[in-house]
Protein backbone atom coordinates (compact mmCIF):
# COMPACT_ATOMS: atom_id res chain seq x y z
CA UNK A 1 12.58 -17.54 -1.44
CA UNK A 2 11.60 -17.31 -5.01
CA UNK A 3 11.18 -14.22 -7.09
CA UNK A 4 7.10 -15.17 -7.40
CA UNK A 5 6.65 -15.09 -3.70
CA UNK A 6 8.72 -12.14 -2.90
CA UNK A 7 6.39 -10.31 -5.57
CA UNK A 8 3.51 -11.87 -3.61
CA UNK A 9 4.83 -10.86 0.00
CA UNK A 10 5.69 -7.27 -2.00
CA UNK A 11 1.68 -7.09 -3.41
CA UNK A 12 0.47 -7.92 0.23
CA UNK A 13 2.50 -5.52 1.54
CA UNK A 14 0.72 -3.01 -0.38
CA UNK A 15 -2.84 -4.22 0.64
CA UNK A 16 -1.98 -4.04 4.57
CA UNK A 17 -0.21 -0.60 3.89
CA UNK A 18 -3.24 0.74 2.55
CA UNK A 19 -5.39 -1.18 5.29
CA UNK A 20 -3.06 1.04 7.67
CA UNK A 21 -3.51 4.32 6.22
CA UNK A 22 -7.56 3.78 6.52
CA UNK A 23 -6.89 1.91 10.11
CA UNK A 24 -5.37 5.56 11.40
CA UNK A 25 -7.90 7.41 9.25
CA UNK A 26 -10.85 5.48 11.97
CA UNK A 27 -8.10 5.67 15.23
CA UNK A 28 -8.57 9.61 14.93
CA UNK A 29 -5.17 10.60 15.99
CA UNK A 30 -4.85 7.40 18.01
CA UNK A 31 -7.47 8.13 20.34
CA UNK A 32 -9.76 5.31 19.67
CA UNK A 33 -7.76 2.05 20.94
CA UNK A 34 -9.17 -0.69 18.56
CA UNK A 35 -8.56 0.86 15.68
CA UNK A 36 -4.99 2.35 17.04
CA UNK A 37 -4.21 -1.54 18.08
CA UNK A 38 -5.39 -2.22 14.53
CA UNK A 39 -2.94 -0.04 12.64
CA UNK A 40 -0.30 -0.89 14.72
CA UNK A 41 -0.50 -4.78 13.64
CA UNK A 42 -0.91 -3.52 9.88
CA UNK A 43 2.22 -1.39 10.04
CA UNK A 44 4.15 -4.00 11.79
CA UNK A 45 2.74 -6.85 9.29
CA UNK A 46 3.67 -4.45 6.40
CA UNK A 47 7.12 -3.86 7.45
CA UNK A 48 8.13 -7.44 8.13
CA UNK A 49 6.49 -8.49 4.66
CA UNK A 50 8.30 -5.83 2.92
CA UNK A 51 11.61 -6.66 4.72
CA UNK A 52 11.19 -10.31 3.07
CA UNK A 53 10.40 -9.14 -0.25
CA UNK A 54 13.36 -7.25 -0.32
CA UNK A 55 15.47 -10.11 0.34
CA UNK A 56 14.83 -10.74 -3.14
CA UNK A 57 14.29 -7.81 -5.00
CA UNK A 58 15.62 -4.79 -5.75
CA UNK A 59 15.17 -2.41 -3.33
CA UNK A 60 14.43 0.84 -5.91
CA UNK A 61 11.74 -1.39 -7.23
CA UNK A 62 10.49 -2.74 -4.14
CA UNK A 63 9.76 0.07 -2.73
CA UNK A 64 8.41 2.23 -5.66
CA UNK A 65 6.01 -0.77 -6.24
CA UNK A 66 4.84 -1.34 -2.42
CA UNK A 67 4.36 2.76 -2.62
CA UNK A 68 2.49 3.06 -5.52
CA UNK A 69 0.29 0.05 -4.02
CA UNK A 70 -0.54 1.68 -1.41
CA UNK A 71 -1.15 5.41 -2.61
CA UNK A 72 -3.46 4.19 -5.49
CA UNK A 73 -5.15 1.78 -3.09
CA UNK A 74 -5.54 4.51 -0.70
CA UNK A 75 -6.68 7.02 -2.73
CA UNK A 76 -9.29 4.41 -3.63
CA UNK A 77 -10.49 3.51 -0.45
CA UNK A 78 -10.71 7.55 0.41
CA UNK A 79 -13.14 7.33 -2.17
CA UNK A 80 -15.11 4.45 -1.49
CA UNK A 81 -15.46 5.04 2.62
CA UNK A 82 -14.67 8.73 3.40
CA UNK A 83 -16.78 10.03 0.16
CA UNK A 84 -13.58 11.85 -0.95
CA UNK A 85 -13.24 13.73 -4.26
CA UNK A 86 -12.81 12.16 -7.49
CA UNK A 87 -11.92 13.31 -10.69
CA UNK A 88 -10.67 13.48 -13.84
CA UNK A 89 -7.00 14.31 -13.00
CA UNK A 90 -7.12 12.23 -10.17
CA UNK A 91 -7.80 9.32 -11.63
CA UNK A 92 -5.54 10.00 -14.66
CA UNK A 93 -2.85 10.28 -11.58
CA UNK A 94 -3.91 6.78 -10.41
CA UNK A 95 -3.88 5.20 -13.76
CA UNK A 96 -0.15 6.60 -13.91
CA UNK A 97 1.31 5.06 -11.19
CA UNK A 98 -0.56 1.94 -11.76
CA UNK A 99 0.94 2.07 -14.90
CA UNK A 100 4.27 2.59 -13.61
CA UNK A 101 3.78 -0.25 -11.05
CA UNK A 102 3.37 -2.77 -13.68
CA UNK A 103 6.39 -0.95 -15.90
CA UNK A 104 8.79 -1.79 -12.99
CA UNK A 105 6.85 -5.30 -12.71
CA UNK A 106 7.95 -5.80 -16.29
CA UNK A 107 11.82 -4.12 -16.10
C-alpha cells in the first residue's frame, strides 16, 4: 500500500470515528438498536481502516492524526446537531489541533 492511500484510509478513519461518537450520542446508552447497530459498524469500520493505515505509517502519527480527526470533527458535529456551546476558546482549541494535524501531515 502506498503512503497516499494509507493517509486516505487514516483521513476516513477519522470521518467514521467521528460518525461513531454522534452514532452513540443518538443510541442513548445503547438502548435504541438502530443506532447501537450503527455505531457498532462505524467502530468496527474505523478500527480495521486504522489497522491498514498503520501498516504504513508511523504509529505516533497515526494515531495523533486519526485523534485529532475525530475530536475536532466531533466537537463540530456537537455543534451543528446537539446545539452545543461554542466559543472563542473552543474554537481556538480546534484550530490547534487542526493545526497540529497538518504539522504531523508535514513532519
Amino acid at each position: 500500500m502506498s503512503p497516499s492511500m494509507a493517509w486516505l484510509m487514516l483521513v476516513i478513519a477519522g470521518a467514521l470515528d467521528v460518525g461513531w461518537a454522534i452514532s452513540m450520542k443518538y443510541a442513548e446508552g445503547y438502548t435504541r438498536i438502530g443506532w447501537s447497530i450503527a455505531s457498532l459498524v462505524l467502530l468496527a469500520a474505523f478500527v480495521f481502516l486504522l489497522g491498514r493505515a498503520l501498516k504504513v505509517l508511523e504509529v505516533g502519527i497515526a494515531y495523533s492524526v486519526w485523534t485529532g480527526i475525530g475530536a475536532a470533527g466531533t466537537f463540530l458535529m456537537g455543534v451543528v446537531l446537539f446545539g452545543e456551546t461554542l466559543s472563542a476558546m473552543k474554537l481556538a482549541g480546534i484550530a490547534l489541533v487542526l493545526m497540529g494535524i497538518v504539522a504531523l501531515k508535514l513532519a
